[in-house]
Protein backbone atom coordinates (compact mmCIF):
# COMPACT_ATOMS: atom_id res chain seq x y z
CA UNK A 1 9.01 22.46 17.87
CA UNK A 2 5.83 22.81 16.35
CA UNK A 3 4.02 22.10 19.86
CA UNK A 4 5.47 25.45 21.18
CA UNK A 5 4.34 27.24 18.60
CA UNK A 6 0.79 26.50 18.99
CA UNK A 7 1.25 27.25 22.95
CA UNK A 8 2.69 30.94 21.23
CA UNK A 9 -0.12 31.26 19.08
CA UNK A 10 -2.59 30.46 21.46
CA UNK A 11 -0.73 32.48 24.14
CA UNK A 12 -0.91 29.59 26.64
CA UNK A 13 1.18 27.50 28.46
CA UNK A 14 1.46 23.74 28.29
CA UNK A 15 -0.24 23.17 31.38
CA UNK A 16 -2.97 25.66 30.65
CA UNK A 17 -4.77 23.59 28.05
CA UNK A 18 -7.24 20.91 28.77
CA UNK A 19 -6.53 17.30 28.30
CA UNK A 20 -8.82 16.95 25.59
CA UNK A 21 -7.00 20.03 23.61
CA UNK A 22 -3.64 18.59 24.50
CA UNK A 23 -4.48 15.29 22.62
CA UNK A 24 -6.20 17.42 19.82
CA UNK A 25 -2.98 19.37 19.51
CA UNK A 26 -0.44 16.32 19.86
CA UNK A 27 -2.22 14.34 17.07
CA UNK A 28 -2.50 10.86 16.50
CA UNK A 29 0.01 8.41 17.68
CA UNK A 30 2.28 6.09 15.74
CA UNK A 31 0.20 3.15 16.81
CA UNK A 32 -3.13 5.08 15.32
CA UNK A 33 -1.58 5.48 11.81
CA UNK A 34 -0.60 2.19 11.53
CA UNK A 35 -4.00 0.72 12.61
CA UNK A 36 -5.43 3.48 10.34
CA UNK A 37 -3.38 2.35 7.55
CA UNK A 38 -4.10 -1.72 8.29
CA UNK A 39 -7.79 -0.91 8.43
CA UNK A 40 -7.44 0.85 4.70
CA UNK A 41 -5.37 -2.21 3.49
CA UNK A 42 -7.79 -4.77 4.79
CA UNK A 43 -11.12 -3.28 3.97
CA UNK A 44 -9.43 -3.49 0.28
CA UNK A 45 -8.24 -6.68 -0.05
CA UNK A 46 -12.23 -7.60 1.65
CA UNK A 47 -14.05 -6.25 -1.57
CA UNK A 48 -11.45 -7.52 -3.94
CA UNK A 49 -11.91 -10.81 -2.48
CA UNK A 50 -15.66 -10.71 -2.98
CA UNK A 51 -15.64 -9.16 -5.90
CA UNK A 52 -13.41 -12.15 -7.56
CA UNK A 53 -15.45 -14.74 -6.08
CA UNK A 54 -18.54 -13.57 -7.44
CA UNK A 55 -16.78 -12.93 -10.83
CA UNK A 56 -15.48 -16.47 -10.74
CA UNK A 57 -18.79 -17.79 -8.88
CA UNK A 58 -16.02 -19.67 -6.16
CA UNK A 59 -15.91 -19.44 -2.24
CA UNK A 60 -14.06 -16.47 -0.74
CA UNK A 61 -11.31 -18.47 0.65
CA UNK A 62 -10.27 -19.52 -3.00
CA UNK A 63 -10.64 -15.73 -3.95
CA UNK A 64 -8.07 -14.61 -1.62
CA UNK A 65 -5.99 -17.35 -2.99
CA UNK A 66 -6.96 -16.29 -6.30
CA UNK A 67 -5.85 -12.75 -5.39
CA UNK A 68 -2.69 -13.64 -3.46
CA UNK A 69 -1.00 -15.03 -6.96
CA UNK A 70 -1.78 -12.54 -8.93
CA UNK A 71 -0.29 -10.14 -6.44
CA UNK A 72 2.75 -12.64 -7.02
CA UNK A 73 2.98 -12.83 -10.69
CA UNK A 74 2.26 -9.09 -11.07
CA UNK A 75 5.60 -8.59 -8.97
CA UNK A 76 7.38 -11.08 -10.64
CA UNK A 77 6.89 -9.50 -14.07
CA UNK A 78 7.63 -6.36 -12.70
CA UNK A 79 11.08 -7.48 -11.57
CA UNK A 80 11.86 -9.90 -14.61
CA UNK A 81 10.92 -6.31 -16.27
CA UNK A 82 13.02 -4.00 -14.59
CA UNK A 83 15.60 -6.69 -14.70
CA UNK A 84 15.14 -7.31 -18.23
CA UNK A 85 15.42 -3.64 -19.10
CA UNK A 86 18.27 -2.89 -17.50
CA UNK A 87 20.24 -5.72 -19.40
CA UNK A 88 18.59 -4.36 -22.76
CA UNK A 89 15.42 -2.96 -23.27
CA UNK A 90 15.39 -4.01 -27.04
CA UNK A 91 15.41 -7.81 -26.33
CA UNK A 92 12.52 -7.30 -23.35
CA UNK A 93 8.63 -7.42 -24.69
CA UNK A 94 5.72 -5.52 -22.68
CA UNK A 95 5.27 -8.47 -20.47
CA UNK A 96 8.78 -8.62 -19.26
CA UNK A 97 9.66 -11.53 -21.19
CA UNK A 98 12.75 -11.79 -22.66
CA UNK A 99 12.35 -11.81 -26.46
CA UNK A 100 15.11 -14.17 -28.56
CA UNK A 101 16.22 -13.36 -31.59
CA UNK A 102 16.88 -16.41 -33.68
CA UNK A 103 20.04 -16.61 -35.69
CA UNK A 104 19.72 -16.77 -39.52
């Protein structure tokens, strides 16, 4: 356990560190990396909101909107892709799209 091998290293025992170096040593909680993470994810999606609604010159709530399908459609053609390719990746253009080949 990587908590008693601090104590060894330190040459303390559990109880003989304050509370403030106990939470140092413990690190952060589940709970803090998932805010930490959400906080990242938001502050994100906040500029590339603004940043398409002044490049479109629309309100911020269309942005998001704006945003949220393109998020979709990139998926999508990710998937059709992968899809695609796996079927045959010499009928499948750059876009995911399957390509058909007319008959002569």
């Amino acid at each position: 356990n990587m908590l008693n091998v601090i104590y060894k290293l330190a040459g303390k025992q559990a109880g003989e560190f304050t509370a403030e170096e106990q939470e140092i040593i413990a690190g952060p909680s589940e709970k803090d990396i998932v805010y930490s993470g959400l906080e990242e994810v938001m502050s994100v999606a906040v500029e590339e909101t603004k940043d398409t609604a002044k490049q479109l010159n629309i309100t911020l709530k269309l942005a998001a909107w704006v945003n949220a399908i393109n998020k979709i459609d990139r998926c999508y053609t990710c998937l059709l892709y992968t899809s695609d390719a796996a079927d045959d990746l010499l009928c499948v253009d750059l876009g995911g799209r399957r390509i058909i080949k007319k008959k002569k």
